[in-house]
PDB file of N, CA and C in Angstrom:
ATOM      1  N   UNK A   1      12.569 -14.623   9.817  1.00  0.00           N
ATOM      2  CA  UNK A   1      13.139 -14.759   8.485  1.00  0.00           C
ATOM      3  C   UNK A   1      14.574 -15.277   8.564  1.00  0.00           C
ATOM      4  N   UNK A   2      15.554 -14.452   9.294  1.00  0.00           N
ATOM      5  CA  UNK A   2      16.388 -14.752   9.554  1.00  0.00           C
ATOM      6  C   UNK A   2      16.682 -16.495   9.870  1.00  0.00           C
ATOM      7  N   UNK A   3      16.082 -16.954  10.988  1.00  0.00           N
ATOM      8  CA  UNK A   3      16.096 -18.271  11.800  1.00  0.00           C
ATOM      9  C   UNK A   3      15.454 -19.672  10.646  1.00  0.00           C
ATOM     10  N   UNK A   4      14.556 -18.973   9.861  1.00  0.00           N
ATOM     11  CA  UNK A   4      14.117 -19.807   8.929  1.00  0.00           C
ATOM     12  C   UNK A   4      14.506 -20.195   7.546  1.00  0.00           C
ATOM     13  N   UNK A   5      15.534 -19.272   7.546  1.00  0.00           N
ATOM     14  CA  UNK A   5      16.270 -18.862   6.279  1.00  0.00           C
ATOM     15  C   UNK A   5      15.839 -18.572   4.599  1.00  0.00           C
ATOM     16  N   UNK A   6      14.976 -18.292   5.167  1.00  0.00           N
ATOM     17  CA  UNK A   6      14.175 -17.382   4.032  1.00  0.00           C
ATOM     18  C   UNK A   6      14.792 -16.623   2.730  1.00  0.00           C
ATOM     19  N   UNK A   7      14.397 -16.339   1.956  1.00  0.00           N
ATOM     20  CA  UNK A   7      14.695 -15.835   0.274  1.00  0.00           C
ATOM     21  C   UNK A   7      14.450 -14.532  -0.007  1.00  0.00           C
ATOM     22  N   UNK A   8      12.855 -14.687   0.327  1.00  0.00           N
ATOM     23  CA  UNK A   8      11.879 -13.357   0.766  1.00  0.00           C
ATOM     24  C   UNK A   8      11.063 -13.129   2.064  1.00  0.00           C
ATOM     25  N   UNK A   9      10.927 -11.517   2.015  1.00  0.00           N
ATOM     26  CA  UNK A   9      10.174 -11.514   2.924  1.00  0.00           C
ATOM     27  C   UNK A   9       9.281 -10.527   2.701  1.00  0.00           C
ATOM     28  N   UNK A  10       8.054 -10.615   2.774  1.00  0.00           N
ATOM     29  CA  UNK A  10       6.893  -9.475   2.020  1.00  0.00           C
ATOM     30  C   UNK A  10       6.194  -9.205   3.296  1.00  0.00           C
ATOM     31  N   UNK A  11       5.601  -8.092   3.096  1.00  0.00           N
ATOM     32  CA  UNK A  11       5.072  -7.368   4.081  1.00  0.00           C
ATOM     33  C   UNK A  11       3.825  -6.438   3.726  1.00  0.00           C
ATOM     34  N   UNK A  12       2.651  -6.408   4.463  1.00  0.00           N
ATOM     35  CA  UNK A  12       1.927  -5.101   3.714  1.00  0.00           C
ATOM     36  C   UNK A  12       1.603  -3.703   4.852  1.00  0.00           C
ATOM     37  N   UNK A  13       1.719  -3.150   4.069  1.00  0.00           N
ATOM     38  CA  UNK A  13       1.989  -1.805   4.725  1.00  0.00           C
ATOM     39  C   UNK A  13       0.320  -0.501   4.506  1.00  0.00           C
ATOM     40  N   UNK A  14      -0.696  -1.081   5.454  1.00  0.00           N
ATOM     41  CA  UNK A  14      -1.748  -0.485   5.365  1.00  0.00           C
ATOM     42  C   UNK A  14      -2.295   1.043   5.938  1.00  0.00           C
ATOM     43  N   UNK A  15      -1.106   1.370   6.846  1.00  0.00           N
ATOM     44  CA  UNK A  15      -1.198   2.166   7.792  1.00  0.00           C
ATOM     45  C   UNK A  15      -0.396   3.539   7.465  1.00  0.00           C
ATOM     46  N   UNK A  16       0.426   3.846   6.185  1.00  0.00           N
ATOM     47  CA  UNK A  16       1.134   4.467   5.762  1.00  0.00           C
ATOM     48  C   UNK A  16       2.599   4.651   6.523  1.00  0.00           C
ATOM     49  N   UNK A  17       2.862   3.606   7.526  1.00  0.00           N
ATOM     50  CA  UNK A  17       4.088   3.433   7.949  1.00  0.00           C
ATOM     51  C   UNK A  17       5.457   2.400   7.112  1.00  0.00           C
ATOM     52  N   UNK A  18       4.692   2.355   5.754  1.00  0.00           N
ATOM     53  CA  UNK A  18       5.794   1.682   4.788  1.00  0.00           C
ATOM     54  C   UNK A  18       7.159   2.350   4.577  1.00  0.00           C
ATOM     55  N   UNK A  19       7.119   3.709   4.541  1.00  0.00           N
ATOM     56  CA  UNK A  19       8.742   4.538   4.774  1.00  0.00           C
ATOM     57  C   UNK A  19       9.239   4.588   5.934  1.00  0.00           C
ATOM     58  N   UNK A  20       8.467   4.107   6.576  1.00  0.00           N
ATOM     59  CA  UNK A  20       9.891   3.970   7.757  1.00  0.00           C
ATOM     60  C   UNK A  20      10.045   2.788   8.433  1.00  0.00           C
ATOM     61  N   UNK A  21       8.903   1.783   7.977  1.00  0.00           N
ATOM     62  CA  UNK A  21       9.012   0.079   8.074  1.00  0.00           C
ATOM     63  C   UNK A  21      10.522  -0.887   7.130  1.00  0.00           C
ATOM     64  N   UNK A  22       9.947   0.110   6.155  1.00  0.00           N
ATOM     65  CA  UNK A  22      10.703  -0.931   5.007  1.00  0.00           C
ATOM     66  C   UNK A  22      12.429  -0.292   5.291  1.00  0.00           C
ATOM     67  N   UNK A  23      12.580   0.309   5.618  1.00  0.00           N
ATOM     68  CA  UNK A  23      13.904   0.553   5.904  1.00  0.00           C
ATOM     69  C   UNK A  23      14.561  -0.278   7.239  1.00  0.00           C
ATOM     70  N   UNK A  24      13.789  -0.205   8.229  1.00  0.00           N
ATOM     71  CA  UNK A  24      14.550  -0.571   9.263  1.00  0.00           C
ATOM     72  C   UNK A  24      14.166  -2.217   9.606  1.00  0.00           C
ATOM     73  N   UNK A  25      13.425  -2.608   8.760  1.00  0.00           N
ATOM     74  CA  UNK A  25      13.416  -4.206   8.195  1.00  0.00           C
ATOM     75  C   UNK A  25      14.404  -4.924   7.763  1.00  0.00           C
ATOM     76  N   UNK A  26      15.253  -3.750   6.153  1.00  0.00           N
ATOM     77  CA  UNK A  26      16.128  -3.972   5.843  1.00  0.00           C
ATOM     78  C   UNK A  26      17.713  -3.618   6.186  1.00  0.00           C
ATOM     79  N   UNK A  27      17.703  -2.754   6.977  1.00  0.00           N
ATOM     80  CA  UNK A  27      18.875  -2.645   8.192  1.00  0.00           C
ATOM     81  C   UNK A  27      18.794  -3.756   9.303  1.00  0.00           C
ATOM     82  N   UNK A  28      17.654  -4.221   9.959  1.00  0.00           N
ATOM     83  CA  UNK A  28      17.559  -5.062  10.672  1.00  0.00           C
ATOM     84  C   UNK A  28      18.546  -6.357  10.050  1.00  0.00           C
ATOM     85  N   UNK A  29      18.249  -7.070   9.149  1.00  0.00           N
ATOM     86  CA  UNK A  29      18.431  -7.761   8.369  1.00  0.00           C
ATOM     87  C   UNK A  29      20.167  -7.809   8.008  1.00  0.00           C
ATOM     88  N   UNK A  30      20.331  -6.467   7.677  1.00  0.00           N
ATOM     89  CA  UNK A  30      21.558  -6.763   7.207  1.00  0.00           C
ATOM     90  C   UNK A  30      22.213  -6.334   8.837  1.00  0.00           C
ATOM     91  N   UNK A  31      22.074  -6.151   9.976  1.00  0.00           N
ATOM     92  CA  UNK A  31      22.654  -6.084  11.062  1.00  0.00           C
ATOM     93  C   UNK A  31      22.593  -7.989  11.455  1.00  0.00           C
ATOM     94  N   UNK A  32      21.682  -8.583  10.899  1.00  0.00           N
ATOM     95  CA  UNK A  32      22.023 -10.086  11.596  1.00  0.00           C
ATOM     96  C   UNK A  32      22.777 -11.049  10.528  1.00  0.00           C
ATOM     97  N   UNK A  33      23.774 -10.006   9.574  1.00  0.00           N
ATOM     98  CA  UNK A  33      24.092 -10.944   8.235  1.00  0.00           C
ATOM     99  C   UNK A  33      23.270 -11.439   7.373  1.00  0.00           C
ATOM    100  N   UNK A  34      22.435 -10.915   7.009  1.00  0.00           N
ATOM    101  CA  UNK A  34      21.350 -11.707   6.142  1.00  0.00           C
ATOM    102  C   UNK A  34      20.613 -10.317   5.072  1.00  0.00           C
ATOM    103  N   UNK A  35      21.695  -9.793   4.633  1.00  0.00           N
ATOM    104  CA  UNK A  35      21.238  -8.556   3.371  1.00  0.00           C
ATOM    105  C   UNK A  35      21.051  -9.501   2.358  1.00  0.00           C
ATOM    106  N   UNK A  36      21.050 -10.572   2.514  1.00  0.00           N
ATOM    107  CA  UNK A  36      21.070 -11.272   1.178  1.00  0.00           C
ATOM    108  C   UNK A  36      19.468 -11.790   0.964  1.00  0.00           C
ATOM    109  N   UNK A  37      18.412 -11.246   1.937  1.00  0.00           N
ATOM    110  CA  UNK A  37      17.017 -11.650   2.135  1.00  0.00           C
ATOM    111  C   UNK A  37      16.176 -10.493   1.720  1.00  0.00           C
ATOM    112  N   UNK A  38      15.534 -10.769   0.262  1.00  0.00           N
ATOM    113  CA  UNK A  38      15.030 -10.046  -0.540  1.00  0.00           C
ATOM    114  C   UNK A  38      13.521  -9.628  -0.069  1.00  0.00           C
ATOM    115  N   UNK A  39      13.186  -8.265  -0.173  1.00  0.00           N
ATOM    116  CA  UNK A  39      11.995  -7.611   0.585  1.00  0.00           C
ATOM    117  C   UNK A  39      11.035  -7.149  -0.472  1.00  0.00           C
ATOM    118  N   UNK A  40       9.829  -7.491  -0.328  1.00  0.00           N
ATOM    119  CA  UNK A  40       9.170  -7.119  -0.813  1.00  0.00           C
ATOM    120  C   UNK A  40       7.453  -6.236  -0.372  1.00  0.00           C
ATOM    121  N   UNK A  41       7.069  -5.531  -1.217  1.00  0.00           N
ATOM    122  CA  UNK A  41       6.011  -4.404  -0.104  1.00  0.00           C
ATOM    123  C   UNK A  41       4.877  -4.979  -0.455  1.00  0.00           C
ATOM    124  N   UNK A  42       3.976  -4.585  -0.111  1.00  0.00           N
ATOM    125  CA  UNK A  42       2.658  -4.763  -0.552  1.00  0.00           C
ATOM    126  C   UNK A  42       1.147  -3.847  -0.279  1.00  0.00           C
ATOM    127  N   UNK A  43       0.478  -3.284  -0.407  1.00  0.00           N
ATOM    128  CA  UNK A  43      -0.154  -2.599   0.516  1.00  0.00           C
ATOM    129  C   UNK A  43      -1.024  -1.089  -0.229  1.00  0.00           C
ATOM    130  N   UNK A  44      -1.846  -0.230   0.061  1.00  0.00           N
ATOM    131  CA  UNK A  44      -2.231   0.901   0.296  1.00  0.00           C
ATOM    132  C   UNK A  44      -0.921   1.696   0.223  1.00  0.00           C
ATOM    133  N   UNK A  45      -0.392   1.944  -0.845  1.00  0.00           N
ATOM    134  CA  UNK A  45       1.303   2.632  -1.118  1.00  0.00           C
ATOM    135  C   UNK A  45       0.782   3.543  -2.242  1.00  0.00           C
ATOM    136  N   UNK A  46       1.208   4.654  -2.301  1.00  0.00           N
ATOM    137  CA  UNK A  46       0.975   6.020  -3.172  1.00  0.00           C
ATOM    138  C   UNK A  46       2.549   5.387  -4.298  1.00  0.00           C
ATOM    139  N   UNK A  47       1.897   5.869  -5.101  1.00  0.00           N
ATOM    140  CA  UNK A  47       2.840   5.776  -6.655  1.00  0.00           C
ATOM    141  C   UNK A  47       3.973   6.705  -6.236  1.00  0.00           C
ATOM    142  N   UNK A  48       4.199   7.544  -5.763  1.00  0.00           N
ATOM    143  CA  UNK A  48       5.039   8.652  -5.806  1.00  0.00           C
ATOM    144  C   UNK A  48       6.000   8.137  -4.408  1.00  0.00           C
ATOM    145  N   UNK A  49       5.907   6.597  -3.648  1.00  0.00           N
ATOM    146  CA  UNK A  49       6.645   6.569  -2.723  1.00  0.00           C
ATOM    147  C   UNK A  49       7.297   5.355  -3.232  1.00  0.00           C
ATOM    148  N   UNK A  50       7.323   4.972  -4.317  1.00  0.00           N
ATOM    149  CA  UNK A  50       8.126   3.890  -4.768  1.00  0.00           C
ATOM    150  C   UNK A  50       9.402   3.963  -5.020  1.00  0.00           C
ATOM    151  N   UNK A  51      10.110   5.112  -5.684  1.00  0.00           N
ATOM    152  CA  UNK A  51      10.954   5.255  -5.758  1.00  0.00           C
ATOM    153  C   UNK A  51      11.843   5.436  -4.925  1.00  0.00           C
ATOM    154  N   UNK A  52      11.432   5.815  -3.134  1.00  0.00           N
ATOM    155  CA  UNK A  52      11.799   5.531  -2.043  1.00  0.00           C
ATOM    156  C   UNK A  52      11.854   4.580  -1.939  1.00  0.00           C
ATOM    157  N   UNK A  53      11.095   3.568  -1.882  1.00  0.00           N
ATOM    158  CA  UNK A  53      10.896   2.300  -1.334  1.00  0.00           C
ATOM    159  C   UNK A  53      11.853   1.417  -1.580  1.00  0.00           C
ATOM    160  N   UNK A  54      11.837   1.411  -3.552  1.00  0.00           N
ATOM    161  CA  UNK A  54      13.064   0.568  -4.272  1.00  0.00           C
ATOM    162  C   UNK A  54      14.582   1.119  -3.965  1.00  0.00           C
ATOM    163  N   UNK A  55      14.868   2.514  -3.549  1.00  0.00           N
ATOM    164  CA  UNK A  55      15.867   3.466  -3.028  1.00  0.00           C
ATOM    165  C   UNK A  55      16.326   2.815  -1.393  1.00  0.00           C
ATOM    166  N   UNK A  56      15.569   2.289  -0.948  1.00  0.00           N
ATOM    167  CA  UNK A  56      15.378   1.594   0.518  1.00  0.00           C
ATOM    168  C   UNK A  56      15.683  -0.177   0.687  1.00  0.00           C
ATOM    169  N   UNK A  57      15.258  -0.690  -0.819  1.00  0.00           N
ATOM    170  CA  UNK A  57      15.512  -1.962  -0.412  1.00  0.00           C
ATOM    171  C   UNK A  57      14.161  -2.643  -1.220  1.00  0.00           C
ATOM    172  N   UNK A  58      13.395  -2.087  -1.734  1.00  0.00           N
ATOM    173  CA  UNK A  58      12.567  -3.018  -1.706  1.00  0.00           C
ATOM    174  C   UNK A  58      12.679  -3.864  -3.031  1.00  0.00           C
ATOM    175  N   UNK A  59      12.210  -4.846  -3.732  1.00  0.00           N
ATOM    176  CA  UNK A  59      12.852  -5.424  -4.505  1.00  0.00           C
ATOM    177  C   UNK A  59      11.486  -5.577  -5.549  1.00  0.00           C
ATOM    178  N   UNK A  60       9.984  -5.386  -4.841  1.00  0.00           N
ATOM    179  CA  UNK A  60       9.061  -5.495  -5.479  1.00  0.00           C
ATOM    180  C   UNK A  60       7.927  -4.654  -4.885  1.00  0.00           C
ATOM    181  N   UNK A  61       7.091  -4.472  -5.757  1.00  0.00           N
ATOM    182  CA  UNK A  61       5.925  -3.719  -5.037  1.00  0.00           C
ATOM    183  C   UNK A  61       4.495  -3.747  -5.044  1.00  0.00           C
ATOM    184  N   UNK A  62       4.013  -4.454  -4.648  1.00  0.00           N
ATOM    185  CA  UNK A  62       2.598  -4.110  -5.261  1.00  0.00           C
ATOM    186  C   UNK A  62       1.434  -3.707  -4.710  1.00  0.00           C
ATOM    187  N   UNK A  63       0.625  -3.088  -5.503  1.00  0.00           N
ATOM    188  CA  UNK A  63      -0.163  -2.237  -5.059  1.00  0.00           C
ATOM    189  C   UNK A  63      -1.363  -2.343  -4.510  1.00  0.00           C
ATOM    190  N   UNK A  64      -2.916  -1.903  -4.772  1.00  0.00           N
ATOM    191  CA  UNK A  64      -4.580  -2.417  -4.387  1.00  0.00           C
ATOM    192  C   UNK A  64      -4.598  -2.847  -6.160  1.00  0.00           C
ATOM    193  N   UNK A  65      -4.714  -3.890  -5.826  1.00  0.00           N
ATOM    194  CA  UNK A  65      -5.968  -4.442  -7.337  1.00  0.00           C
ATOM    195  C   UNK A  65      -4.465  -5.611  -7.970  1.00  0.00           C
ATOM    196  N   UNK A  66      -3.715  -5.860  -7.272  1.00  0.00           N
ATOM    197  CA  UNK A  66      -2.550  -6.900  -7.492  1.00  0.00           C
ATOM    198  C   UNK A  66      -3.068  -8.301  -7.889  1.00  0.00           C
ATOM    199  N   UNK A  67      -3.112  -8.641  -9.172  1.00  0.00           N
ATOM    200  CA  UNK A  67      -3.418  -9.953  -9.245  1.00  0.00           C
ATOM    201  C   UNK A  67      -2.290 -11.223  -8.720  1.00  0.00           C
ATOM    202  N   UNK A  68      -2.788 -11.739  -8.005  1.00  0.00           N
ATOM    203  CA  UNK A  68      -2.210 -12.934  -7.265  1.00  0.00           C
ATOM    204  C   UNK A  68      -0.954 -13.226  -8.207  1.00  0.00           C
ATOM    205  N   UNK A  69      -1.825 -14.025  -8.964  1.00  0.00           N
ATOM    206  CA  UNK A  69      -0.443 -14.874 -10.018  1.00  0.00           C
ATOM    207  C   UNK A  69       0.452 -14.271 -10.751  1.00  0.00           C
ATOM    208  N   UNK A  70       0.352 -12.897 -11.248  1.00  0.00           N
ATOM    209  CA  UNK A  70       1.203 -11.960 -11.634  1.00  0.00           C
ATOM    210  C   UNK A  70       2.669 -12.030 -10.507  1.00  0.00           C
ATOM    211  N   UNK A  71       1.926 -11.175  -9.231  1.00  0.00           N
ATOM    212  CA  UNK A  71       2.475 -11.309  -8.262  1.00  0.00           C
ATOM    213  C   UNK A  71       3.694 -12.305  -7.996  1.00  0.00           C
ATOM    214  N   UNK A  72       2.920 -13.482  -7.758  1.00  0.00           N
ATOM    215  CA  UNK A  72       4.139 -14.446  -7.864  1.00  0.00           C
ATOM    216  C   UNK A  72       4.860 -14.830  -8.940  1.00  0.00           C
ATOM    217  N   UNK A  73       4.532 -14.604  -9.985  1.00  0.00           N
ATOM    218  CA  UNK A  73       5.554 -14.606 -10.919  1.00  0.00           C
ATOM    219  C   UNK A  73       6.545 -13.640 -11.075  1.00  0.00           C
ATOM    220  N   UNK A  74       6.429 -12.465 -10.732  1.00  0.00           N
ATOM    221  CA  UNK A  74       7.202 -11.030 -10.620  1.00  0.00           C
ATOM    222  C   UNK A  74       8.256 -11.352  -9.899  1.00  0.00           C
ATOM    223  N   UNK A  75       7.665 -12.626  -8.248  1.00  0.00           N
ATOM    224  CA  UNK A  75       8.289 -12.760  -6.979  1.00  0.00           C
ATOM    225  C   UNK A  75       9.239 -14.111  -7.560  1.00  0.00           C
ATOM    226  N   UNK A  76       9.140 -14.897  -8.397  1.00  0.00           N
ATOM    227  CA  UNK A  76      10.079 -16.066  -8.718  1.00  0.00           C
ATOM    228  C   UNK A  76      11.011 -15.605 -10.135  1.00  0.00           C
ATOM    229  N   UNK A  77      10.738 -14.380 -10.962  1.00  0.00           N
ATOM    230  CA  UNK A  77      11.420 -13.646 -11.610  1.00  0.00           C
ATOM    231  C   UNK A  77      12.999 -13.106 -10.654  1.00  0.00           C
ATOM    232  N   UNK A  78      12.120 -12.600  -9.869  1.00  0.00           N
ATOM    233  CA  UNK A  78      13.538 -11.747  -8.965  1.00  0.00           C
ATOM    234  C   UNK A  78      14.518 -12.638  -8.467  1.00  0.00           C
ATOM    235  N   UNK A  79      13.787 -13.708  -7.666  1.00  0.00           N
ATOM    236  CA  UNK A  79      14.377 -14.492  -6.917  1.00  0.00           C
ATOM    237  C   UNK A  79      15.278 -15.281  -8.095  1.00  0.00           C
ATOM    238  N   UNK A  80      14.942 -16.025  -8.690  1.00  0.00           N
ATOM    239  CA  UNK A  80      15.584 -16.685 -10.029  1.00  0.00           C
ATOM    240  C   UNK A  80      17.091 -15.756 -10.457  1.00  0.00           C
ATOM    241  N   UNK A  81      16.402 -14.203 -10.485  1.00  0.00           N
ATOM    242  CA  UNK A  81      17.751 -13.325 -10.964  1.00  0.00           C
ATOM    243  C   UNK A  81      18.787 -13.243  -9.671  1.00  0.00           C
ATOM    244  N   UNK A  82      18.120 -13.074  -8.923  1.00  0.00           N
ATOM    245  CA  UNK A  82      19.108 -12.706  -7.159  1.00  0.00           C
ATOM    246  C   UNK A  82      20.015 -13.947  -7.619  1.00  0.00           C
ATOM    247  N   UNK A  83      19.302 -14.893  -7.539  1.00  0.00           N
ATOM    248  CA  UNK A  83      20.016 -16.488  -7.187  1.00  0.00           C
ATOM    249  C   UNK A  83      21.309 -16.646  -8.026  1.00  0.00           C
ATOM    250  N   UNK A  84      20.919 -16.207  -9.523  1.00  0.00           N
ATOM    251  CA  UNK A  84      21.710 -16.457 -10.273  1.00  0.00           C
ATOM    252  C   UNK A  84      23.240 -15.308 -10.538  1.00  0.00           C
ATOM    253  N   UNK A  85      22.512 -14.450  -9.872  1.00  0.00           N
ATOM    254  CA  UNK A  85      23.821 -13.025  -9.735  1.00  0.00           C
ATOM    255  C   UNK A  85      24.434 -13.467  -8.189  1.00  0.00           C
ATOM    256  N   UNK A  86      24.287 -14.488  -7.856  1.00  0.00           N
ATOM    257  CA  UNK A  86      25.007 -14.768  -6.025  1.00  0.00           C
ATOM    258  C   UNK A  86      25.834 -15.896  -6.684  1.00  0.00           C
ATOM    259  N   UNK A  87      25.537 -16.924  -8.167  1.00  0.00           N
ATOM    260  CA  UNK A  87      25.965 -17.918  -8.173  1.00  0.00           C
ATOM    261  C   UNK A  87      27.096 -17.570  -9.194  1.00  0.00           C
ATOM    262  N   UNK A  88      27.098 -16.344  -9.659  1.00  0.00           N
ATOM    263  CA  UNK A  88      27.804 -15.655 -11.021  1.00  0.00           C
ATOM    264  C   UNK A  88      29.286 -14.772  -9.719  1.00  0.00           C
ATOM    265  N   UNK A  89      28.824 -14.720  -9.038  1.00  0.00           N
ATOM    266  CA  UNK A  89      29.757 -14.124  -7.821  1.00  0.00           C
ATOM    267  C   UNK A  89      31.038 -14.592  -7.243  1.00  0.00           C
ATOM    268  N   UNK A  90      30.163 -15.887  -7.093  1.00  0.00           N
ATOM    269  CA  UNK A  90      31.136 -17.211  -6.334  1.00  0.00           C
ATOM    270  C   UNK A  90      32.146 -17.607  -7.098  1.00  0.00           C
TER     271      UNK A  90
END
């Protein structure tokens, strides 16, 4: 992500290791200068661990039964807002 310079980076988390993935993804990240690379989950995730998740970094979430195109629209919503709160900065 880093090397490619990426926007996002999504991940799915099937194994119930999403609380302690999604954190050290996003420490990873901001240890190589690059907190500015928006994370998103995906996966077999219990409702009741989201509020961790978004508490952790995550920027989106989605769940079993995720319709595709929703999805990416949710994912060019955020990005659109990130972009424009980095350009409101400068």
């Amino acid at each position: 992500a880093v090397d490619n310079d990426v926007h996002i980076v999504g991940f799915s988390s099937l194994a119930a290791g999403h609380k302690t993935l999604l954190p050290q993804l996003v420490e990873e990240l901001k240890k190589r200068g690059r907190g500015d690379i928006l994370v998103a989950i995906g996966g077999v995730i219990p409702a009741q661990d989201y509020e961790f998740l978004r508490e952790h970094g995550a920027v989106a979430i989605f769940g079993p039964g995720t319709v595709l195109p929703v999805a990416a629209k949710k994912l060019l919503e955020t990005l659109t807002s990130h972009v424009q709160e980095e350009e409101s900065d400068d």
